[in-house]
PDB file of N, CA and C in Angstrom:
ATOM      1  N   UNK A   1      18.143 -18.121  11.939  1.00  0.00           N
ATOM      2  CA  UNK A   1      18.304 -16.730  12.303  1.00  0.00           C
ATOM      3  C   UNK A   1      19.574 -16.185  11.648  1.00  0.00           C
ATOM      4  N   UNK A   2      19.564 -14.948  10.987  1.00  0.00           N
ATOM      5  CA  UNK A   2      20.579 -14.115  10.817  1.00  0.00           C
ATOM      6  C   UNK A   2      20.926 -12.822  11.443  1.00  0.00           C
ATOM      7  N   UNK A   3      22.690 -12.734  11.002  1.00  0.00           N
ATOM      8  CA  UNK A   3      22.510 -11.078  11.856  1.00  0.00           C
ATOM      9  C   UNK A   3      22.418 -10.178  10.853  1.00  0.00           C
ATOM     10  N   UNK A   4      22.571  -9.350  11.661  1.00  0.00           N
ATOM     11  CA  UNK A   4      21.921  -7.856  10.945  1.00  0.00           C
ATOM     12  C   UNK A   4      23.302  -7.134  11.362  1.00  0.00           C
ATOM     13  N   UNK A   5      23.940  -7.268  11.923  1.00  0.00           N
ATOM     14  CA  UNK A   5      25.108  -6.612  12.422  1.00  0.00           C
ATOM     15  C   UNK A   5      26.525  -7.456  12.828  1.00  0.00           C
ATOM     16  N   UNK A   6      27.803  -6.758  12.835  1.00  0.00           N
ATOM     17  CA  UNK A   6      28.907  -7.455  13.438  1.00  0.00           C
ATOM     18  C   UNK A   6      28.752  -8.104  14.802  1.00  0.00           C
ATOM     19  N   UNK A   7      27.905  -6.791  15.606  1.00  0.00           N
ATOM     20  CA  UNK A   7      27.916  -7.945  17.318  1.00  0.00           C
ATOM     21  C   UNK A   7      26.926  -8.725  16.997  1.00  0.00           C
ATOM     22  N   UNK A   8      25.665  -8.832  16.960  1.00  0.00           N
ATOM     23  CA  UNK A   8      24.845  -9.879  16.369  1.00  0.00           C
ATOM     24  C   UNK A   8      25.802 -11.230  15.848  1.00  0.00           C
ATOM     25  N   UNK A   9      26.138 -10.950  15.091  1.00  0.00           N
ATOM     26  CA  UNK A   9      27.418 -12.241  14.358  1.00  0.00           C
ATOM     27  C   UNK A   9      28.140 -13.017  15.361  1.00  0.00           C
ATOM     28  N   UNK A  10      28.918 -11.715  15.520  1.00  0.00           N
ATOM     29  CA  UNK A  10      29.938 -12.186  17.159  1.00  0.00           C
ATOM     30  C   UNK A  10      29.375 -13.623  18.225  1.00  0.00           C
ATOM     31  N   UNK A  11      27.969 -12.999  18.538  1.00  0.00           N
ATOM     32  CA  UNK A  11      27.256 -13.248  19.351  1.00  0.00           C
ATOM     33  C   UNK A  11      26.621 -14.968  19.047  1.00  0.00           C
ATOM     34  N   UNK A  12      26.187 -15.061  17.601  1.00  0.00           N
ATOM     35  CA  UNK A  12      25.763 -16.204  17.150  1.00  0.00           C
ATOM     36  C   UNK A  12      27.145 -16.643  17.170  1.00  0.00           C
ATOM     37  N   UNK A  13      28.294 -16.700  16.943  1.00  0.00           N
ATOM     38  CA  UNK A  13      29.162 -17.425  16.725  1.00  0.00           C
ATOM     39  C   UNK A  13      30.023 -17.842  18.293  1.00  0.00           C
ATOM     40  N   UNK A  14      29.669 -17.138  18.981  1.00  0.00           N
ATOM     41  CA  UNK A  14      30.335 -17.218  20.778  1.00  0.00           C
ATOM     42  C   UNK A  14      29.004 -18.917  21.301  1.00  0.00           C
ATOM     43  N   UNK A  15      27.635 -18.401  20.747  1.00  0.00           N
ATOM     44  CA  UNK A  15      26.964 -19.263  20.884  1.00  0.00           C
ATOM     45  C   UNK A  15      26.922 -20.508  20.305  1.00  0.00           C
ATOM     46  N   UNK A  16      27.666 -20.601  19.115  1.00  0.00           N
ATOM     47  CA  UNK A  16      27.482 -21.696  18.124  1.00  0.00           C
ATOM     48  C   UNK A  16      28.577 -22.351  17.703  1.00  0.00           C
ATOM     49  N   UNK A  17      29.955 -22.412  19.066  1.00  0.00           N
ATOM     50  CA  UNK A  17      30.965 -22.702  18.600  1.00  0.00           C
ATOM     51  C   UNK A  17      30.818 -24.005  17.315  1.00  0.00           C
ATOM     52  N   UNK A  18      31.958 -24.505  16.562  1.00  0.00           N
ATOM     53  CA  UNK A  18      32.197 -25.155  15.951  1.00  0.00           C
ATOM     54  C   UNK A  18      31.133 -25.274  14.605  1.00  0.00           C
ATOM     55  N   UNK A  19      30.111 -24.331  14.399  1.00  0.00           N
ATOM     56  CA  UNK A  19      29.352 -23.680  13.274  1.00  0.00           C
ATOM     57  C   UNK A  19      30.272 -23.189  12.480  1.00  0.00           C
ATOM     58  N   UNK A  20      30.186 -22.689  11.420  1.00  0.00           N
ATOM     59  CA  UNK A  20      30.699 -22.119  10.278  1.00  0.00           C
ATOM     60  C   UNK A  20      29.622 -20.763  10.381  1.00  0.00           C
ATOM     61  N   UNK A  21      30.647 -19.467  10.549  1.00  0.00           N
ATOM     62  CA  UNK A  21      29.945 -18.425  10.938  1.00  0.00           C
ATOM     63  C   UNK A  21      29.199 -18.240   9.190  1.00  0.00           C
ATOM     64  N   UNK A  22      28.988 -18.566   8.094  1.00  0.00           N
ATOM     65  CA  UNK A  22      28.755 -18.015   6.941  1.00  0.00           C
ATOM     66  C   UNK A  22      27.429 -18.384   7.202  1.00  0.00           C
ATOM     67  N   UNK A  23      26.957 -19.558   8.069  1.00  0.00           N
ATOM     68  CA  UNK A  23      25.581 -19.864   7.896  1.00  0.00           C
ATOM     69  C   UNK A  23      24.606 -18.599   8.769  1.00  0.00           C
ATOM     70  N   UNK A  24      25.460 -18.039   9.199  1.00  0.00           N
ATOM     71  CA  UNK A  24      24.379 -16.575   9.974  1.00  0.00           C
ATOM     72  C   UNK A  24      24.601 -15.650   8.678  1.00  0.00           C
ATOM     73  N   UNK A  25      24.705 -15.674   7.969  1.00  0.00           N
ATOM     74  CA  UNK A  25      24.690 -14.651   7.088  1.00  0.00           C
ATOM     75  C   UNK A  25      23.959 -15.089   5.565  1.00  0.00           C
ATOM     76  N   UNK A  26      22.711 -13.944   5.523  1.00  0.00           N
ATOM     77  CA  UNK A  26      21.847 -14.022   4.339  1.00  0.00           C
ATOM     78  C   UNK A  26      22.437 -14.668   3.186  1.00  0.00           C
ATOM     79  N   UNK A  27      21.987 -15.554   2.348  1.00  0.00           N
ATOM     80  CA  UNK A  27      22.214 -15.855   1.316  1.00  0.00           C
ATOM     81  C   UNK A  27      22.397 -15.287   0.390  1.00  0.00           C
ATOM     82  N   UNK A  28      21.308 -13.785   0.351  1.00  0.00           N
ATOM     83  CA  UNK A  28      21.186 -13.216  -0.851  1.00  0.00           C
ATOM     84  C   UNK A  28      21.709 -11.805  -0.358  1.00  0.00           C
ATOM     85  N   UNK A  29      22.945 -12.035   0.758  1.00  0.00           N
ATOM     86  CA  UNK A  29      23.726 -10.787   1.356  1.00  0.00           C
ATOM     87  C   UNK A  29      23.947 -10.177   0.699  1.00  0.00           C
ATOM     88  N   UNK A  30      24.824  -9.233   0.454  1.00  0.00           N
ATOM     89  CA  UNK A  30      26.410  -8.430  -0.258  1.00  0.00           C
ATOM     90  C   UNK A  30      27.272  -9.268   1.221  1.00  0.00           C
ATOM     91  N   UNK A  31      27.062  -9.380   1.988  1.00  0.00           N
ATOM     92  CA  UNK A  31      27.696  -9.856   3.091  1.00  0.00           C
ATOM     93  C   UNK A  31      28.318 -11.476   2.735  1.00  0.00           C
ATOM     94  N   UNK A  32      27.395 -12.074   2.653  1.00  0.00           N
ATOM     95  CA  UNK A  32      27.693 -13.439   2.158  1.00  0.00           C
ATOM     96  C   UNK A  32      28.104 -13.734   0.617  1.00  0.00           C
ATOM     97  N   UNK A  33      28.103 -12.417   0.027  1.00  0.00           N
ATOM     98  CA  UNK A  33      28.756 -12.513  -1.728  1.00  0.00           C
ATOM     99  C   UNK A  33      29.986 -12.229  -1.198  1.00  0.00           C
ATOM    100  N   UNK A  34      30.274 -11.559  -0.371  1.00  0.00           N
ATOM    101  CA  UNK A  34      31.878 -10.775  -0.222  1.00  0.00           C
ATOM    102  C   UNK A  34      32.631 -12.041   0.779  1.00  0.00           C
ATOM    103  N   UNK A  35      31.774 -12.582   1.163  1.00  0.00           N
ATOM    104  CA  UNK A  35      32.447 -14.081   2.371  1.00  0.00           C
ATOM    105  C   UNK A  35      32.610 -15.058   1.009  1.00  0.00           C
ATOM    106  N   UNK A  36      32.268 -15.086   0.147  1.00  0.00           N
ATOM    107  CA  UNK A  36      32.356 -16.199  -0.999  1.00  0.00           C
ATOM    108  C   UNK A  36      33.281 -15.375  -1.861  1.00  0.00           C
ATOM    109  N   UNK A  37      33.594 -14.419  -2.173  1.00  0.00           N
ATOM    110  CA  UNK A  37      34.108 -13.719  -3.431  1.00  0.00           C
ATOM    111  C   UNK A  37      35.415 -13.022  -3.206  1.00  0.00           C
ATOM    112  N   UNK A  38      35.265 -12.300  -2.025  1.00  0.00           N
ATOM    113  CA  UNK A  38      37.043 -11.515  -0.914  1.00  0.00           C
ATOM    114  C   UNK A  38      37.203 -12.255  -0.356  1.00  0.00           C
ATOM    115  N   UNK A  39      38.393 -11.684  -0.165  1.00  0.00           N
ATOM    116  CA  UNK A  39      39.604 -12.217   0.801  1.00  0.00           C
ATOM    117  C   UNK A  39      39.481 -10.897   1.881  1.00  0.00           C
ATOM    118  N   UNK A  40      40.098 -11.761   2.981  1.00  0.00           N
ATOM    119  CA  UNK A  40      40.145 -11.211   4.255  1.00  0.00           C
ATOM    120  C   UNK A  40      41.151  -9.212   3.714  1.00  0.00           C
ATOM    121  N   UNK A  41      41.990  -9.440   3.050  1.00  0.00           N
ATOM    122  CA  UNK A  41      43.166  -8.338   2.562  1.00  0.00           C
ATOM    123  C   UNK A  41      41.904  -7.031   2.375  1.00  0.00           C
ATOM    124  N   UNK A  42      41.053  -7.577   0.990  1.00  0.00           N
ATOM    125  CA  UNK A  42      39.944  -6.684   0.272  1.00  0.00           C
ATOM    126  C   UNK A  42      39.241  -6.377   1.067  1.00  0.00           C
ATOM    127  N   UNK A  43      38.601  -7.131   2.174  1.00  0.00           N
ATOM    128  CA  UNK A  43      37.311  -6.599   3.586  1.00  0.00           C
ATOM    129  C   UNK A  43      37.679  -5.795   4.474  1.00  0.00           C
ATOM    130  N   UNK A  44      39.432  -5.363   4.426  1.00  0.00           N
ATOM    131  CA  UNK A  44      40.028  -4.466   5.912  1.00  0.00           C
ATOM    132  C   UNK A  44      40.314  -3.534   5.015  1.00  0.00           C
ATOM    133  N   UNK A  45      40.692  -3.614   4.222  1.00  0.00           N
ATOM    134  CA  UNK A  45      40.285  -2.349   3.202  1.00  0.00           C
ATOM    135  C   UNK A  45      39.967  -1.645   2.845  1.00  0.00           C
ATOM    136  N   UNK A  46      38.469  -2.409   2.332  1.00  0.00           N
ATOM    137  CA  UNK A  46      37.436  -1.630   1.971  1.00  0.00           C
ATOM    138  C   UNK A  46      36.432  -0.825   2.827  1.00  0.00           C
ATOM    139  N   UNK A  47      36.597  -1.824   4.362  1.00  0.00           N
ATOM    140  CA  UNK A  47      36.255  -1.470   5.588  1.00  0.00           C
ATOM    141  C   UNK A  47      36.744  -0.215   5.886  1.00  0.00           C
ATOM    142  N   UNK A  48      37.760   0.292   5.530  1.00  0.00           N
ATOM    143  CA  UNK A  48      38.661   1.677   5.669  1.00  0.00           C
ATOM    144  C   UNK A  48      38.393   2.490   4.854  1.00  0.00           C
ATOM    145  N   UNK A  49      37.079   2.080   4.018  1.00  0.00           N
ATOM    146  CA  UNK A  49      37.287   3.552   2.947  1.00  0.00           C
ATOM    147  C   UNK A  49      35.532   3.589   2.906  1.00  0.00           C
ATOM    148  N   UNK A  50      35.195   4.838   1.483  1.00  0.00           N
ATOM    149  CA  UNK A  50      34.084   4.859   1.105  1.00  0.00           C
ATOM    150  C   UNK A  50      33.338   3.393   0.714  1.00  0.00           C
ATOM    151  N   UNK A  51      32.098   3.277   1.092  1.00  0.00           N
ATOM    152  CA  UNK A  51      31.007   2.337   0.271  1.00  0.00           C
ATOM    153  C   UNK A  51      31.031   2.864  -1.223  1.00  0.00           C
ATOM    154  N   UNK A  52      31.393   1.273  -1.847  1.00  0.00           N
ATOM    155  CA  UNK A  52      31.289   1.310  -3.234  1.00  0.00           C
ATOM    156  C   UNK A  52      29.861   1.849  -3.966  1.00  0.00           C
ATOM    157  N   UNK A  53      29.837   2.544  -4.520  1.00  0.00           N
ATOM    158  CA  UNK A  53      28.176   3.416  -5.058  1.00  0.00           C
ATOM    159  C   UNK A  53      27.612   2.280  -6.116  1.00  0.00           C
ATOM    160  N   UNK A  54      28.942   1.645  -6.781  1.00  0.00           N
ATOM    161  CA  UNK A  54      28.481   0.333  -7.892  1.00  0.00           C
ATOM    162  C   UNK A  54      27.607  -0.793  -7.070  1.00  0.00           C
ATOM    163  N   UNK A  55      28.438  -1.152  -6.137  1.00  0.00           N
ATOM    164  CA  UNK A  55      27.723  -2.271  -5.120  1.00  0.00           C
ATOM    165  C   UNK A  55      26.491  -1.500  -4.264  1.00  0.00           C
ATOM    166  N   UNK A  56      26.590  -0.431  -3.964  1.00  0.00           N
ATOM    167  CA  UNK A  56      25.162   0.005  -3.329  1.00  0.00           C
ATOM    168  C   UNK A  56      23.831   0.037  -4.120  1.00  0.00           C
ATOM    169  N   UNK A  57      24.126   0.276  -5.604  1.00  0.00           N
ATOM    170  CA  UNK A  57      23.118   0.130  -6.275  1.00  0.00           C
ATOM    171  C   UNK A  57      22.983  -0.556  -6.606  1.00  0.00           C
ATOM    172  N   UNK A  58      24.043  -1.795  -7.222  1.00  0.00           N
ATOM    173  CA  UNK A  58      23.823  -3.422  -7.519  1.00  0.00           C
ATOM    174  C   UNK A  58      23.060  -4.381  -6.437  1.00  0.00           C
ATOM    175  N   UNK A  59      23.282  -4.101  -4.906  1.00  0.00           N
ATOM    176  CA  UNK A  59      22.518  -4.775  -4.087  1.00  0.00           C
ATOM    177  C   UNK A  59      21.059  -3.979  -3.548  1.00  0.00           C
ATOM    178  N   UNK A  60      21.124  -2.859  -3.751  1.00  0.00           N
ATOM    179  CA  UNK A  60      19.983  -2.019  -3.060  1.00  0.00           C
ATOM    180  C   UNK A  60      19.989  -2.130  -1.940  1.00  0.00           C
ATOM    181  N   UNK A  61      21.410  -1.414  -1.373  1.00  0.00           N
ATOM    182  CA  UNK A  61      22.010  -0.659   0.305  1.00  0.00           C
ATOM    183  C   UNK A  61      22.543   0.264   0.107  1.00  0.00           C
ATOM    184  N   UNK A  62      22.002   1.085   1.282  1.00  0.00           N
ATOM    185  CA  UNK A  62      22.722   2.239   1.558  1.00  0.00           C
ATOM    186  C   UNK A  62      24.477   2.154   1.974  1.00  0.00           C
ATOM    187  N   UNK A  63      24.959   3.353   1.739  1.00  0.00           N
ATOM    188  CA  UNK A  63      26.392   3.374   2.333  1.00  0.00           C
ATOM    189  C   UNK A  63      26.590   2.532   4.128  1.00  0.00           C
ATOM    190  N   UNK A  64      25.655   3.068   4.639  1.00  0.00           N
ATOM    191  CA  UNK A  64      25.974   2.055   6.091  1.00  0.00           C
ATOM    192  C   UNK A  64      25.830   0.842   6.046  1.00  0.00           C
ATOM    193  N   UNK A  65      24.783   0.737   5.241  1.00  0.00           N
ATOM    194  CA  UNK A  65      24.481  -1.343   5.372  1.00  0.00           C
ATOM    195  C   UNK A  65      25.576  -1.655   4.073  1.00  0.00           C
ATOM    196  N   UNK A  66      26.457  -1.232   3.428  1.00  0.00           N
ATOM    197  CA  UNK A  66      27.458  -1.698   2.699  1.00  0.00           C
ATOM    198  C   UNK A  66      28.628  -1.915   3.401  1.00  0.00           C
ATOM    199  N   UNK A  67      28.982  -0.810   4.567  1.00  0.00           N
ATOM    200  CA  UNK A  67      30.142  -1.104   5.589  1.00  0.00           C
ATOM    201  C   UNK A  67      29.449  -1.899   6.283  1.00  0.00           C
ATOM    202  N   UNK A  68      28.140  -2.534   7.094  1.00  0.00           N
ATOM    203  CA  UNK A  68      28.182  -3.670   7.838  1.00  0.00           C
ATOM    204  C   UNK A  68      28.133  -4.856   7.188  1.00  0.00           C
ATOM    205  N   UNK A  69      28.040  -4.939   5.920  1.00  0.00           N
ATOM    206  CA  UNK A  69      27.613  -5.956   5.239  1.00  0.00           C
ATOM    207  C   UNK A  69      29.914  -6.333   4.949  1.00  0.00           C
ATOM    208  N   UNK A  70      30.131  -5.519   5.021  1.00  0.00           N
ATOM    209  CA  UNK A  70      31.549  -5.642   4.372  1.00  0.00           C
ATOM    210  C   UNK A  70      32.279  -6.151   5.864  1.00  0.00           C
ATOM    211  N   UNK A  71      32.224  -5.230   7.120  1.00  0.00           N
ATOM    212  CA  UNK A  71      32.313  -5.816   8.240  1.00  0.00           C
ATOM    213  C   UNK A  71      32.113  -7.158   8.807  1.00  0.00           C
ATOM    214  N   UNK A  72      31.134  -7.495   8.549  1.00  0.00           N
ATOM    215  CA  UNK A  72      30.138  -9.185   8.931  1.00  0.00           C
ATOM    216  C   UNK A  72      30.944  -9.925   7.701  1.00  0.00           C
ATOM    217  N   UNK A  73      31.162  -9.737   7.128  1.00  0.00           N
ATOM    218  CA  UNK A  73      31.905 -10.637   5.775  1.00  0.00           C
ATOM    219  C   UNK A  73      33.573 -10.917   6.242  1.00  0.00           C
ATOM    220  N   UNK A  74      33.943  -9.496   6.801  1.00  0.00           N
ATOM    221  CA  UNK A  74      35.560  -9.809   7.060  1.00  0.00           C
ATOM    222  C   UNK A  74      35.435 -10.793   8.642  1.00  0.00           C
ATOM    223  N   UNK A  75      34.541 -10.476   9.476  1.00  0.00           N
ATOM    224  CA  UNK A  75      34.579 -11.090  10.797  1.00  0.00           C
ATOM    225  C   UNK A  75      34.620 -12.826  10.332  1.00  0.00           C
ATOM    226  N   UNK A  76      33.513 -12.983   9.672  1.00  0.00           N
ATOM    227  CA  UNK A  76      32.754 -14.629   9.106  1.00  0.00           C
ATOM    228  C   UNK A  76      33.960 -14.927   8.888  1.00  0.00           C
ATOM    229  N   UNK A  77      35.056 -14.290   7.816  1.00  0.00           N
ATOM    230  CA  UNK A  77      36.094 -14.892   7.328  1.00  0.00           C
ATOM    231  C   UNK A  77      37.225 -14.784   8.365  1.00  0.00           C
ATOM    232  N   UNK A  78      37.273 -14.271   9.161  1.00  0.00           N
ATOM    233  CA  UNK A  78      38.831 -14.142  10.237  1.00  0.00           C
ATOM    234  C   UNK A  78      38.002 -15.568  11.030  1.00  0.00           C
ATOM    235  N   UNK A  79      36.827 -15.570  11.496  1.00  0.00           N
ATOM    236  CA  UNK A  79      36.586 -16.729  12.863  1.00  0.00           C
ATOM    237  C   UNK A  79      36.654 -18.150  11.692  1.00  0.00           C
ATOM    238  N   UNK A  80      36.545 -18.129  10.325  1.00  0.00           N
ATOM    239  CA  UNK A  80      36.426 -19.532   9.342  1.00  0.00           C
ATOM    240  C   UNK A  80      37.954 -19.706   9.806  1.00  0.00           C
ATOM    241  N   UNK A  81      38.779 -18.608   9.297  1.00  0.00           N
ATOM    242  CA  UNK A  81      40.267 -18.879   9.144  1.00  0.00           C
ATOM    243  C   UNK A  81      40.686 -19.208  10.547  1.00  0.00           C
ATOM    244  N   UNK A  82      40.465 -19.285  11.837  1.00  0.00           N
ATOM    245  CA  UNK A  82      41.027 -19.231  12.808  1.00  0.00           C
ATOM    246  C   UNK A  82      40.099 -20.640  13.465  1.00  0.00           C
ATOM    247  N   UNK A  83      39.298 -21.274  12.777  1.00  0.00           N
ATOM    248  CA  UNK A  83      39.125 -22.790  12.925  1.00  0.00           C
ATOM    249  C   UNK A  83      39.622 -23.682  12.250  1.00  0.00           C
TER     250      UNK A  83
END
């Protein structure tokens, strides 16, 4: 199972202590490219601004599923770093 959202995530990971939250997240994400490719600095960031229009059309997402996909990427990486 994957999420589709930050609480979704949350939620698998409250359930799945000692998991590696990256395994709830699609393979063929923008979510799971940005958990392999950023750093935590670039995801609170980018989280703060416009969806990139390059990456919306490179993955085929809209501006909202680019901020949850960027969201779920910075969370995966704060709960990795804090195990």
């Amino acid at each position: 199972m994957f999420a589709k959202t930050a609480d979704d995530l949350r939620e698998m990971v409250l359930q799945n202590p000692g998991t590696s939250p990256s395994i709830f997240l699609r393979d063929d994400s923008f979510a799971a490219w940005c958990y392999d490719n950023r750093d935590l600095s670039w995801l609170k960031s980018a989280f703060n601004r416009d969806a990139d229009p390059d990456d919306c059309r490179k993955w085929g997402i809209s501006p909202p599923e680019w901020k949850v996909n960027v969201e779920m990427a910075g969370l995966a990486l704060k709960v990795s770093a804090m195990r």
